[in-house]
C-alpha atoms as a PDB file:
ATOM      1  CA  UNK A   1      27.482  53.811   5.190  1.00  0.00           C
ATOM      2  CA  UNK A   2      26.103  54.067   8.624  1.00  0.00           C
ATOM      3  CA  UNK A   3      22.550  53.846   6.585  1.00  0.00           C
ATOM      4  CA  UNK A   4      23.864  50.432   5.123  1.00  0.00           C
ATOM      5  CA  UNK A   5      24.785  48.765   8.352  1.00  0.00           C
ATOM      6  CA  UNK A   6      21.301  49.771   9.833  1.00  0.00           C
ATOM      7  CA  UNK A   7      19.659  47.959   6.822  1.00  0.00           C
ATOM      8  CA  UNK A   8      21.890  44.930   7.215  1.00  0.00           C
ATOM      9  CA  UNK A   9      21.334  44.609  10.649  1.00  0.00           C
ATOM     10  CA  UNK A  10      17.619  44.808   9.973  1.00  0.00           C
ATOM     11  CA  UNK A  11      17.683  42.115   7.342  1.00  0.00           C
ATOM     12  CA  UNK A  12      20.194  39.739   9.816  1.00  0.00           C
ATOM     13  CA  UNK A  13      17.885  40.312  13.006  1.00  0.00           C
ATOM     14  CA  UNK A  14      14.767  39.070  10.999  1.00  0.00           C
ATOM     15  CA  UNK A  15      16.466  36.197   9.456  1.00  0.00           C
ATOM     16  CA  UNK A  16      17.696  34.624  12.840  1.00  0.00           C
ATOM     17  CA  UNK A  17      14.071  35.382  14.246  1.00  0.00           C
ATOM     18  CA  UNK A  18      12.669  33.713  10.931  1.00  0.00           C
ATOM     19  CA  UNK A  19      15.001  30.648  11.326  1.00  0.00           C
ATOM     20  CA  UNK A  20      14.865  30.481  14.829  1.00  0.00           C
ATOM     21  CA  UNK A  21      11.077  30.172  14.665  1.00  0.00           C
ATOM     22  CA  UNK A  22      10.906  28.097  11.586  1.00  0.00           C
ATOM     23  CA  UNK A  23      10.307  24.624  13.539  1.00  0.00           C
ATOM     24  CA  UNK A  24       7.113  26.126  14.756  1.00  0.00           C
ATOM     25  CA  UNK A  25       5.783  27.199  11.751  1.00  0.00           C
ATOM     26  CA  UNK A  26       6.569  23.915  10.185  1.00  0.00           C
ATOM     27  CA  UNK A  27       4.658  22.410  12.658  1.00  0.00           C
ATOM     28  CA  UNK A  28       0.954  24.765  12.392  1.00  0.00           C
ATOM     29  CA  UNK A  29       1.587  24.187   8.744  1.00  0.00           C
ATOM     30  CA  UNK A  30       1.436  20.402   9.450  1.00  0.00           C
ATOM     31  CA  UNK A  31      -1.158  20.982  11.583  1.00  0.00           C
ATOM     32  CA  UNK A  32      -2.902  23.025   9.296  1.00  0.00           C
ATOM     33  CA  UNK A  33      -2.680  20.534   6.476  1.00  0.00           C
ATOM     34  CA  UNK A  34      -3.793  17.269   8.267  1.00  0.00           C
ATOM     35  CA  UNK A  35      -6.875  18.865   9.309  1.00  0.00           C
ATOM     36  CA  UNK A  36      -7.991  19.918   6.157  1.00  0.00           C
ATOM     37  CA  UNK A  37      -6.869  16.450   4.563  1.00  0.00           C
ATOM     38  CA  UNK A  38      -9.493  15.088   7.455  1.00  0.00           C
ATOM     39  CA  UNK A  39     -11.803  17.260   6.372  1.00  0.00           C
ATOM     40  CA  UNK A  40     -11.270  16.557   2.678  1.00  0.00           C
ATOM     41  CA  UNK A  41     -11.239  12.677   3.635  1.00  0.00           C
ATOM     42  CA  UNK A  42     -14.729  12.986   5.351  1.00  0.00           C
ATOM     43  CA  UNK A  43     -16.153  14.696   2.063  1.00  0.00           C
ATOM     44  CA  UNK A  44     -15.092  11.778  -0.551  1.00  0.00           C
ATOM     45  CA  UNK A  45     -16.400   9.738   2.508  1.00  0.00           C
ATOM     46  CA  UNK A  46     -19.460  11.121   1.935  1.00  0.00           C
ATOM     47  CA  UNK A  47     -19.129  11.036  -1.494  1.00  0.00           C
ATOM     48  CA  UNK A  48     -19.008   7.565  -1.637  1.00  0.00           C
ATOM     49  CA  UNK A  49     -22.319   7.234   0.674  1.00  0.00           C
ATOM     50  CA  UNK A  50     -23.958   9.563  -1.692  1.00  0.00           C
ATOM     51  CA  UNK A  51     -23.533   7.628  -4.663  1.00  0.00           C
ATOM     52  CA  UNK A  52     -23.682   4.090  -3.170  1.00  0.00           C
ATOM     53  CA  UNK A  53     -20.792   3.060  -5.191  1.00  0.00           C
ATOM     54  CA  UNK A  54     -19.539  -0.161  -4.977  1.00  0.00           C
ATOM     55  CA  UNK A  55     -16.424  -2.110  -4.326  1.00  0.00           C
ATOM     56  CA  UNK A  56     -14.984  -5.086  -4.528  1.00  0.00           C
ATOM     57  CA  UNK A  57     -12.763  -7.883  -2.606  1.00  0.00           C
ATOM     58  CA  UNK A  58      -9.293  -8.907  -2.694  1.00  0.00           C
ATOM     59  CA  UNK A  59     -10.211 -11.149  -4.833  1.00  0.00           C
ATOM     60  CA  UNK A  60     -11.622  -8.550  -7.143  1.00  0.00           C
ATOM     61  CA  UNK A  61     -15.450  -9.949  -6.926  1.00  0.00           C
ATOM     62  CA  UNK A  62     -18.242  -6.913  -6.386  1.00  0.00           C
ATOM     63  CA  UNK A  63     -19.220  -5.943  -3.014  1.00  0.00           C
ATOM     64  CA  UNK A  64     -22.531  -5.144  -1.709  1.00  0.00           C
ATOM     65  CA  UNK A  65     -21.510  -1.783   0.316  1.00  0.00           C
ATOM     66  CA  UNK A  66     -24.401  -0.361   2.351  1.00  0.00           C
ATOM     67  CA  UNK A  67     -22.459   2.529   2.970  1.00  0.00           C
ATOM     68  CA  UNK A  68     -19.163   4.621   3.893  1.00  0.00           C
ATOM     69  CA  UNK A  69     -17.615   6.092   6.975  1.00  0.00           C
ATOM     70  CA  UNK A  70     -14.298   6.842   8.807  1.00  0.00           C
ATOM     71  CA  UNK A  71     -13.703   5.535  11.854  1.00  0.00           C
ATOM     72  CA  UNK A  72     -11.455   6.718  14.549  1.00  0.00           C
ATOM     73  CA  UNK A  73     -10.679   4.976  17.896  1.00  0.00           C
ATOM     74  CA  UNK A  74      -7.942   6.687  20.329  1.00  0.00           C
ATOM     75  CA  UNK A  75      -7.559   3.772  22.590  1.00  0.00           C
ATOM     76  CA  UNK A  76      -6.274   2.041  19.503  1.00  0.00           C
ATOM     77  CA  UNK A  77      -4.469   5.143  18.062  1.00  0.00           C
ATOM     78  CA  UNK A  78      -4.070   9.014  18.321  1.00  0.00           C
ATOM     79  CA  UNK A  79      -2.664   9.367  15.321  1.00  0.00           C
ATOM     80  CA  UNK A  80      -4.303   7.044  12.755  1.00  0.00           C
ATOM     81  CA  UNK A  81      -8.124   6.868  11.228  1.00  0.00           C
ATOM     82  CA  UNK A  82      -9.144   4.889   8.439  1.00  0.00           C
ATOM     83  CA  UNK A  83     -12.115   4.897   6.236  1.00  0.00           C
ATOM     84  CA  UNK A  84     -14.416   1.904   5.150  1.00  0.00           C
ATOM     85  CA  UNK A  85     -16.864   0.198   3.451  1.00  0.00           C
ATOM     86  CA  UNK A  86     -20.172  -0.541   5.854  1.00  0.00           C
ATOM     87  CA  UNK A  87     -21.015  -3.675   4.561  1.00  0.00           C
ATOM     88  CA  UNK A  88     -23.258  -5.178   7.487  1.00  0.00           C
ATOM     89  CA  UNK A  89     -25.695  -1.767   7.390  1.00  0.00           C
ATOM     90  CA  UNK A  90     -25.800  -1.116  11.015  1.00  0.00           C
ATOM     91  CA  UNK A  91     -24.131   2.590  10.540  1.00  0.00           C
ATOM     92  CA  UNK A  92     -20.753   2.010  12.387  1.00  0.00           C
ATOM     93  CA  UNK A  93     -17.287   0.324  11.776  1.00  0.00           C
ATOM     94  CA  UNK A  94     -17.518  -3.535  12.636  1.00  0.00           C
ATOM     95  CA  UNK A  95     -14.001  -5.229  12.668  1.00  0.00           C
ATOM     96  CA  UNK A  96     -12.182  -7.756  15.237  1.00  0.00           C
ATOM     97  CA  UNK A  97      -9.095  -6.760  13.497  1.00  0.00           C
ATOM     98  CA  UNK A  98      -8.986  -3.145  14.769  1.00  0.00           C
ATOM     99  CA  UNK A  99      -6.423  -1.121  12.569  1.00  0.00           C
ATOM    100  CA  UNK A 100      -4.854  -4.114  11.422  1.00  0.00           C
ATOM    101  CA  UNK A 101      -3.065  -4.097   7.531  1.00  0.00           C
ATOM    102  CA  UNK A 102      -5.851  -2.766   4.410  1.00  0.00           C
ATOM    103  CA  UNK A 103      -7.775  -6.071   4.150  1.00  0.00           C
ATOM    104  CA  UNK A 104     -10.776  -6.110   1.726  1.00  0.00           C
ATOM    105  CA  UNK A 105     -12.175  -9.786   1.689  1.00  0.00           C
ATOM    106  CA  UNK A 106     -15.762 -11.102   2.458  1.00  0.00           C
ATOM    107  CA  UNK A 107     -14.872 -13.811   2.460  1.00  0.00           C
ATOM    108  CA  UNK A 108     -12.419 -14.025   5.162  1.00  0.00           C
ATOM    109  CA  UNK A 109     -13.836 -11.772   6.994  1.00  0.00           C
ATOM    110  CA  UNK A 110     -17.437 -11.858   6.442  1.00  0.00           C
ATOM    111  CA  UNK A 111     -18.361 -10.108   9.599  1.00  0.00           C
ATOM    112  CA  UNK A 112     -16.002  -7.216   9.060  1.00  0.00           C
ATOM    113  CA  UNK A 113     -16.135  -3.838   7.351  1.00  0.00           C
ATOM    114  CA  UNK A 114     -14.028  -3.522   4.589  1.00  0.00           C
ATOM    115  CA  UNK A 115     -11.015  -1.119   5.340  1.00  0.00           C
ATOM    116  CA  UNK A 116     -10.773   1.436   2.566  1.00  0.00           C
ATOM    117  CA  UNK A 117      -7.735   3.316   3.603  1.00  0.00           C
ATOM    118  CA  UNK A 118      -5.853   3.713   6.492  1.00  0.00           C
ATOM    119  CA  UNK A 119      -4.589   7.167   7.381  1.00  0.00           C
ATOM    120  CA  UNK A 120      -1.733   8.261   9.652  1.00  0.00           C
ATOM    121  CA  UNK A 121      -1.030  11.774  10.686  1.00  0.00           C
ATOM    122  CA  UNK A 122       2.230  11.378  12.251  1.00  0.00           C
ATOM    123  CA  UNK A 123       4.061   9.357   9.617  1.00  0.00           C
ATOM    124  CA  UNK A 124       6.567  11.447   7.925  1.00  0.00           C
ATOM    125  CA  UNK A 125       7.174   9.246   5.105  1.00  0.00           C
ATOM    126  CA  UNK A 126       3.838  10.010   4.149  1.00  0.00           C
ATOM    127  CA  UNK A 127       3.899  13.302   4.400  1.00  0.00           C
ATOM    128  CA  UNK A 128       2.513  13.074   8.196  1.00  0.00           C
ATOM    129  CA  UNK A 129       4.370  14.718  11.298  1.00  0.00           C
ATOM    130  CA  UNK A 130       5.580  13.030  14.734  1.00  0.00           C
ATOM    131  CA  UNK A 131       4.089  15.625  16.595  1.00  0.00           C
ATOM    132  CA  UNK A 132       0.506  15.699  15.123  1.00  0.00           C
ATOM    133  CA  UNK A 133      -2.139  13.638  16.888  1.00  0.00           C
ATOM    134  CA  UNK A 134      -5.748  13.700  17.467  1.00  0.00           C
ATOM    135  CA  UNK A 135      -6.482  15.254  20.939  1.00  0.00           C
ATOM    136  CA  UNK A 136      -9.862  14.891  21.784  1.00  0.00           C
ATOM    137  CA  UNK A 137     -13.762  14.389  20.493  1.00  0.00           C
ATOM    138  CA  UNK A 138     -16.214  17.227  21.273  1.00  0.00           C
ATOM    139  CA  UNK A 139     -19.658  16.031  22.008  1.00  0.00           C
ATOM    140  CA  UNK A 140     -18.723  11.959  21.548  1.00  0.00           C
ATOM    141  CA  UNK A 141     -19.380  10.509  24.780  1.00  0.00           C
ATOM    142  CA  UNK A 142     -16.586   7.189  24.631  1.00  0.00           C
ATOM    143  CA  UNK A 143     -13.175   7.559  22.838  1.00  0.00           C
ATOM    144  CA  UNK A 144     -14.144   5.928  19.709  1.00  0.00           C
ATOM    145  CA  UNK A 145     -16.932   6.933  16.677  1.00  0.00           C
ATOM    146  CA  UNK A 146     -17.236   6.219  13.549  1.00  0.00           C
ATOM    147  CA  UNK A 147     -19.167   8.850  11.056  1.00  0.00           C
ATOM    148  CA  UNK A 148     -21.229   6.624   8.287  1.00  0.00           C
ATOM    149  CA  UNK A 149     -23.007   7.874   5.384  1.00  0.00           C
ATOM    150  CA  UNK A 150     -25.829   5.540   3.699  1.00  0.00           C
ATOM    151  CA  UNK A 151     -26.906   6.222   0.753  1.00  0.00           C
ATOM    152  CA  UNK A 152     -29.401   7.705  -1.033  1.00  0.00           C
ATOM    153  CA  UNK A 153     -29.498  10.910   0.545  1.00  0.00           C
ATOM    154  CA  UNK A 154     -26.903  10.258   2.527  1.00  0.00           C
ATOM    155  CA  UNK A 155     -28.057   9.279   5.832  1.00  0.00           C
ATOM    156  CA  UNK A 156     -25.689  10.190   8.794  1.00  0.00           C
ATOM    157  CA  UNK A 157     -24.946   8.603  11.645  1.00  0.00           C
ATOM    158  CA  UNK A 158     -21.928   9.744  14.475  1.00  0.00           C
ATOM    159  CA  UNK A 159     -21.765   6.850  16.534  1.00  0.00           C
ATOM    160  CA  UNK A 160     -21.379   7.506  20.735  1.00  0.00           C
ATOM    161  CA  UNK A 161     -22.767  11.067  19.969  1.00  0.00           C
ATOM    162  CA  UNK A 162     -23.565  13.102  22.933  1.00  0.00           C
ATOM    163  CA  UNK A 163     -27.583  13.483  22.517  1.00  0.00           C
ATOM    164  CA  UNK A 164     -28.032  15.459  25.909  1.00  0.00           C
ATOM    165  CA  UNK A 165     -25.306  17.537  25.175  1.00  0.00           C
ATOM    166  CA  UNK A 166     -26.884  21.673  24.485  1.00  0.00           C
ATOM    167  CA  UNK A 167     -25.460  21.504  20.508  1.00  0.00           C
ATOM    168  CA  UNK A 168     -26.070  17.708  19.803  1.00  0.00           C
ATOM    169  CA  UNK A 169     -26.400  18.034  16.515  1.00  0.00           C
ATOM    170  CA  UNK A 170     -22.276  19.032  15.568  1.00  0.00           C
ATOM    171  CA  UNK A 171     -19.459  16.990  16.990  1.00  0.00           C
ATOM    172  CA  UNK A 172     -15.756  17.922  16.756  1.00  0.00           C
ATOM    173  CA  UNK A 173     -12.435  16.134  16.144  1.00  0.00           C
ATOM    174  CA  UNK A 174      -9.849  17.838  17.650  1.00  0.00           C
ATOM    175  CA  UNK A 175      -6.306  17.976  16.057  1.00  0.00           C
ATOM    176  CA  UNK A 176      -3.008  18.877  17.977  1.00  0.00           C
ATOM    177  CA  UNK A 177       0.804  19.692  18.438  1.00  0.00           C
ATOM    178  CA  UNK A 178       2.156  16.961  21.043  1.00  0.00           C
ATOM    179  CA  UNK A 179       4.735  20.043  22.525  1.00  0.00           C
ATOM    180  CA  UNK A 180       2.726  22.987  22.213  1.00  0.00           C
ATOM    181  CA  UNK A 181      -0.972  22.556  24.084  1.00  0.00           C
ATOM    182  CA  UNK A 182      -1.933  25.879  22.708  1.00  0.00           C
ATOM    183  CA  UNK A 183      -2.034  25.159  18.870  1.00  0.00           C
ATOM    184  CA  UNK A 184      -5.188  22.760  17.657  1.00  0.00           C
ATOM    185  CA  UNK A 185      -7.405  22.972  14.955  1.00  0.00           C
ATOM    186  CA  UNK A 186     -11.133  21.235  14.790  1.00  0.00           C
ATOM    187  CA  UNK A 187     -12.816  19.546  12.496  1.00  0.00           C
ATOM    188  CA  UNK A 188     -16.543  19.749  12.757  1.00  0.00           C
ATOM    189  CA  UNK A 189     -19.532  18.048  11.535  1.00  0.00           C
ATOM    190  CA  UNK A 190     -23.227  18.033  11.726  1.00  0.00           C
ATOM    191  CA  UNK A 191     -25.835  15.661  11.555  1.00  0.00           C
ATOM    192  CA  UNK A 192     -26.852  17.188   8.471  1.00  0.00           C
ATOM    193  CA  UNK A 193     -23.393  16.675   6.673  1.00  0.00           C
ATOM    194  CA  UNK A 194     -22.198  20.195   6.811  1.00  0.00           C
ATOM    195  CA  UNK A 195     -17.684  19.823   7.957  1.00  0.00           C
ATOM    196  CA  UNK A 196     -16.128  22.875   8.421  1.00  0.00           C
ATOM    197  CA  UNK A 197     -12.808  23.968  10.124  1.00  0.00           C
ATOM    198  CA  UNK A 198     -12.237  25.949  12.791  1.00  0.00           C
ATOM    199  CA  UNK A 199      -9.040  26.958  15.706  1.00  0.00           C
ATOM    200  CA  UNK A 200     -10.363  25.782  18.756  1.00  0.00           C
ATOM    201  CA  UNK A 201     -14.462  25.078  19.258  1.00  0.00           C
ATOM    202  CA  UNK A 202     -17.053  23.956  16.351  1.00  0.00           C
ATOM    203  CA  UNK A 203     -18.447  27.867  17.251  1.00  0.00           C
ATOM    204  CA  UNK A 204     -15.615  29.870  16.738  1.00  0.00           C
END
């Protein structure tokens, strides 16, 4: 008996610590999983700059796409990137309409990458969290970049990169838990298209 009510008491301590600590696990999981679906959205990205696929309008007539990147800007948003079609060439997202609804139309906006999709991390009803956001860039010099692939090979280009910084060839997006500073994951990527995951720096 006395064996019993050890075992029980066992079981019943690790359940409450289980479900007391269950918010935080939900939240590294979400953490967890919106890195990885960056780092999964960067690869079709570059995908689609490897084989120069093209798109077309809202008005369904082909497009001319020099290219695809995602774009991130955290003046506009911490928790939202979106990817797009470089149609002008230059290697970066070109848009008045910063982050404004999916719009695909040249000729409306002739001037104007086309807008792909646009992603956000902390929208629950798709499958996003409140408290995700994206915390900082490591080695991007302003608060906005954009990471383009051209085809054929695909040629990369990180836009702001840090080129005096000592690893300027890698920069890092940095993902994070707005009530808990200590949990972050990075996404990493090199100028020669390598992205790769890791908890804190691109080195680790």
């Amino acid at each position: 008996m006395i064996e019993l009510v050890v075992v029980i008491f066992i079981i019943t301590l690790f359940s409450s610590i289980l479900i007391a600590d269950f918010p935080r696990i939900q939240r590294g999981f979400a953490l967890s999983r919106a890195t990885y679906q960056f780092a999964q959205d960067l690869r079709k990205t570059q995908d689609l700059g490897l084989s120069g696929v093209q798109t077309t309008d809202s008005q369904g007539d082909s497009i001319a796409v020099k290219g695809y990147g995602v774009y991130i800007d955290l003046t506009q948003s911490v928790a939202q990137y979106l990817i797009y079609a470089d149609m002008d060439g230059d290697g970066k997202y070109t848009s008045n309409l910063i982050y404004s609804n999916n719009y695909c139309n040249s000729k409306i906006y002739p001037r104007s990458d086309c807008i792909i999709s646009l992603i956000d991390i902390s929208n629950a009803n798709l499958g996003g969290n409140p408290n995700l956001y994206i915390k900082v860039f490591k080695n991007i010099t302003m608060r906005n970049t954009s990471i383009n692939f051209s085809p054929p090979n695909p040629d990369i280009n990180i836009n702001n990169r840090c080129i005096s910084c000592s690893d300027n060839s890698e920069v890092g997006i940095v993902f994070g838990l707005l009530n808990d500073n200590s949990s972050e994951r990075t996404v990493c990527i090199n100028t020669s298209g390598l992205i790769s995951i890791h908890t804190h720096n691109c080195s680790d």
